[in-house]
Protein backbone atom coordinates (compact mmCIF):
# COMPACT_ATOMS: atom_id res chain seq x y z
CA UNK A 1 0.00 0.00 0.00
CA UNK A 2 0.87 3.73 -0.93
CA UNK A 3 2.76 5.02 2.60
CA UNK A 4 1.09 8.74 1.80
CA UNK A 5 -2.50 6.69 2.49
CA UNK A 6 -0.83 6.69 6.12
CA UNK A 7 -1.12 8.98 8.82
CA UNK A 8 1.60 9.70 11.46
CA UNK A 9 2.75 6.89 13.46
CA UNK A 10 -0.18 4.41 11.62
CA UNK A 11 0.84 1.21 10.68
CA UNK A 12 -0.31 -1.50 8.18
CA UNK A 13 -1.43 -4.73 9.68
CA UNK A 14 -3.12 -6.77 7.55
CA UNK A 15 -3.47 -5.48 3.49
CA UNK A 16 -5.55 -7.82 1.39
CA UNK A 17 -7.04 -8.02 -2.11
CA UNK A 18 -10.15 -10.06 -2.89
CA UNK A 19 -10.06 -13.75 -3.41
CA UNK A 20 -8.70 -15.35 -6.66
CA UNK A 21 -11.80 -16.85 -6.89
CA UNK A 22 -13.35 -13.96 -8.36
CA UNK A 23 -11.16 -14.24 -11.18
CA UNK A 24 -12.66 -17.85 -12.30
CA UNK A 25 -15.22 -16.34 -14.08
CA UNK A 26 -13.15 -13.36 -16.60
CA UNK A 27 -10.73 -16.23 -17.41
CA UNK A 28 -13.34 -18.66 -18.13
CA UNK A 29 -15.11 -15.65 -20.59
CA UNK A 30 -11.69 -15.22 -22.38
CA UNK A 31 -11.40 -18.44 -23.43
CA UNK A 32 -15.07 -18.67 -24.29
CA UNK A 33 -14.19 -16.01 -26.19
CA UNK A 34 -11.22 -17.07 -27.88
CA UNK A 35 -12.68 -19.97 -28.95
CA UNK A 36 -15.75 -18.21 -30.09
CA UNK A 37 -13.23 -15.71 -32.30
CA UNK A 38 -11.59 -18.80 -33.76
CA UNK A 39 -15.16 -21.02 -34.84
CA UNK A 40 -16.37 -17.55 -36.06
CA UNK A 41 -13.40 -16.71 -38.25
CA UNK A 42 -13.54 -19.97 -39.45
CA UNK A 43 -17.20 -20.24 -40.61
CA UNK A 44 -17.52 -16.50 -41.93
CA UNK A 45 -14.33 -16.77 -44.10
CA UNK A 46 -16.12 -19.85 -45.97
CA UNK A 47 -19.36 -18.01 -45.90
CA UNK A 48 -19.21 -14.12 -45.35
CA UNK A 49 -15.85 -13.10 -45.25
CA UNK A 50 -16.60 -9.34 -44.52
CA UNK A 51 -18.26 -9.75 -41.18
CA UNK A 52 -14.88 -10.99 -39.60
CA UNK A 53 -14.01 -7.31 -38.53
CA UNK A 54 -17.57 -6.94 -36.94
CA UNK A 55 -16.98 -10.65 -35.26
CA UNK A 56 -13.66 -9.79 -34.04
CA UNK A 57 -15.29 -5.91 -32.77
CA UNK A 58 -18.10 -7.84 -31.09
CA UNK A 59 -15.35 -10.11 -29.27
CA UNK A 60 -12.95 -7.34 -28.28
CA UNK A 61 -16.36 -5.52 -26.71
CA UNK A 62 -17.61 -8.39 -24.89
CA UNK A 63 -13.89 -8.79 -24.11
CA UNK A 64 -13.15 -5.48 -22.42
CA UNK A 65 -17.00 -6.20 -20.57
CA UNK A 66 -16.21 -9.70 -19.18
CA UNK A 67 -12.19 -9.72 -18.73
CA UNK A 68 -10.61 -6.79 -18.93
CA UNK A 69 -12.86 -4.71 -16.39
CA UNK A 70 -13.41 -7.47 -13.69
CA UNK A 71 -9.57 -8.29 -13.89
CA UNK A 72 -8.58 -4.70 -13.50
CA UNK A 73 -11.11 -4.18 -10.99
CA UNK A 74 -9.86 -7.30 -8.93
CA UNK A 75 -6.67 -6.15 -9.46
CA UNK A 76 -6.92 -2.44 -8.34
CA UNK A 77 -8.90 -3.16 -5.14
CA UNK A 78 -7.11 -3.15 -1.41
CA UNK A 79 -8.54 -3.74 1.66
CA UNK A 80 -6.24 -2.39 4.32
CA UNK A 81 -6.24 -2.87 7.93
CA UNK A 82 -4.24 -0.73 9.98
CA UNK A 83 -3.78 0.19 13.22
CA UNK A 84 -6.47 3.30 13.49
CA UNK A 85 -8.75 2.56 10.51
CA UNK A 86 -10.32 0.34 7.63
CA UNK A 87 -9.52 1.67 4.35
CA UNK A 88 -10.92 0.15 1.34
CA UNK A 89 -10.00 1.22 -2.57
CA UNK A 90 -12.01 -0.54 -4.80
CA UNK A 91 -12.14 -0.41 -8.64
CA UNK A 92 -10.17 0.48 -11.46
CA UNK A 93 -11.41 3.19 -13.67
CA UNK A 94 -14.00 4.75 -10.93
CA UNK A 95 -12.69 4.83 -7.71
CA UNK A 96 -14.34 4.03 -5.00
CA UNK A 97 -13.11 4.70 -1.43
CA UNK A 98 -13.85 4.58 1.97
CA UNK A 99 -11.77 5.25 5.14
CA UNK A 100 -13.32 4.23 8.72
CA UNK A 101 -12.16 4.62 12.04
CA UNK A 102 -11.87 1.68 14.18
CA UNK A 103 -13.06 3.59 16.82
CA UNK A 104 -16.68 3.89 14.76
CA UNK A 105 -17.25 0.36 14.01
CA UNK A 106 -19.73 -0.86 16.19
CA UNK A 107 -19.97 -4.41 14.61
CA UNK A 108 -18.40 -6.95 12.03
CA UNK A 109 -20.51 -9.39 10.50
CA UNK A 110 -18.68 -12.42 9.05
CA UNK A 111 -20.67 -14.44 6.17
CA UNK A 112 -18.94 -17.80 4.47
CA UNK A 113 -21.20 -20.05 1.67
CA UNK A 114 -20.28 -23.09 0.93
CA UNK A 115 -17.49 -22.10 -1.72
CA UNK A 116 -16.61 -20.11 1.03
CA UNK A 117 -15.58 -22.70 3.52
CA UNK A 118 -13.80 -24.33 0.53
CA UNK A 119 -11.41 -21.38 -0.12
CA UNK A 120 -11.36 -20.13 3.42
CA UNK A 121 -12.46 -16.42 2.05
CA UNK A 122 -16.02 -14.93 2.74
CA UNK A 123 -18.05 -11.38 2.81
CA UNK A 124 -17.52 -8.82 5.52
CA UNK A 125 -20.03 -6.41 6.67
CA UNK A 126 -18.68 -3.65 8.70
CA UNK A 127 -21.42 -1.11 10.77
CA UNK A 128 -20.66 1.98 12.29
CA UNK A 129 -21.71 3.98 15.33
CA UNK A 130 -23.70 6.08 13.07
CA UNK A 131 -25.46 3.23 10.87
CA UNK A 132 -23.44 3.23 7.77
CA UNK A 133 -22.03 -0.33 6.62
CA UNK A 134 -19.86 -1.24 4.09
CA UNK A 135 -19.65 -5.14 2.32
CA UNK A 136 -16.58 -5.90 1.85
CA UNK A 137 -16.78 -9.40 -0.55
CA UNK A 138 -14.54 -11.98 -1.48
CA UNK A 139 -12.31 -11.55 1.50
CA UNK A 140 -9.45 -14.24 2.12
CA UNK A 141 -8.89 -15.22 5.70
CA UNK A 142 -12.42 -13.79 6.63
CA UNK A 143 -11.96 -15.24 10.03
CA UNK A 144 -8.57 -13.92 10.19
CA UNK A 145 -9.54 -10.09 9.87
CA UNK A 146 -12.98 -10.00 11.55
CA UNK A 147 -10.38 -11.24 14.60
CA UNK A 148 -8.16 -8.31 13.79
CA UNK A 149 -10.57 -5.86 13.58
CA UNK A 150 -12.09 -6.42 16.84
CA UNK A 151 -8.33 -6.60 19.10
CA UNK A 152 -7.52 -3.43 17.31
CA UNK A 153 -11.01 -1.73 17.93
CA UNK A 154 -10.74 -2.95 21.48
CA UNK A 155 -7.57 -1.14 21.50
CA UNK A 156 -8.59 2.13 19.85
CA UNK A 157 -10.66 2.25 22.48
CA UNK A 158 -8.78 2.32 25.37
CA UNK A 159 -5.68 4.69 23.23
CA UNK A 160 -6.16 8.16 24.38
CA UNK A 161 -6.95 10.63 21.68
CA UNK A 162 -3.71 12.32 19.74
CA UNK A 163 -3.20 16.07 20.67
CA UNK A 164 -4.85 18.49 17.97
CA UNK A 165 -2.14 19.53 15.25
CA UNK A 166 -0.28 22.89 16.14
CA UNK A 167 -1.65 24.25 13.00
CA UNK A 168 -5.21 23.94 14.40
CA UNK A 169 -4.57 25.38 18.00
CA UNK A 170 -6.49 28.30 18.94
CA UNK A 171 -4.73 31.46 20.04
């Protein structure tokens, strides 16, 4: 993770990306896709050979839809534990970002299916003091971080606030 996504004396504990799994399905597309391209080419050359281009713009569309987004979205995502706060960056094109306290989480719900207790990763759903909750899917070593998240709320708790910055004393 980015060290300026830090504040003073904040460390990283746990930084995570979402499970491989959700990566079965864009790979599965491409080659769906590939093959499609290739059966395609092959029957509208004997047939129609000047539909190719619009087969092969139909397959880089459904291509950039199916592969290229969800990969670059699985890849650009970070869920980030660290010792004050929950930050989350998801996506790849439109960001979207969220930065909570530990201090405001109020509760952590942990939720596995059963491909979930296969690959050991499952959804998170974090609520705050003030009623706002975030899902966080796809998470590996749910167990793992809903554990983390509670010691280091319990400890946020009991850490005395940080003086105010000099810049915003009062005179």
């Amino acid at each position: 993770m980015a060290r300026r996504w830090l504040a003073d004396g904040e460390l990283e504990v746990i930084t995570l990306r979402p499970h491989a799994s959700t990566i079965w399905f864009p790979i599965v597309m491409l080659l769906l896709l590939a093959l499609g391209l290739g059966a395609g080419l092959r029957a509208i050359a004997e047939l129609v050979p000047e539909l190719r281009w619009v087969l092969v713009g139909l397959v880089c569309v459904f291509g950039f839809a199916f592969v290229v987004r969800p990969l670059l979205r699985w890849r650009n995502t970070r869920y980030v534990l660290t010792t004050r706060r929950l930050l989350t960056r998801i996506g790849a094109f439109g960001r979207i970002v969220h930065d909570i306290p530990l201090a405001a989480i109020s509760q952590v719900e942990c939720r596995r299916g059963a491909t979930g207790w296969l690959t050991g990763c499952g959804n998170l759903r974090i609520v705050t003091v003030d009623g706002f909750w975030l899902d966080l899917r796809k998470v590996p070593d749910v167990k793992r971080v809903r554990n983390a998240i509670h010691e280091l709320g319990a400890e946020s708790y009991a850490r005395p606030l940080p003086p105010p910055h000099a810049a915003w004393a009062t005179a």
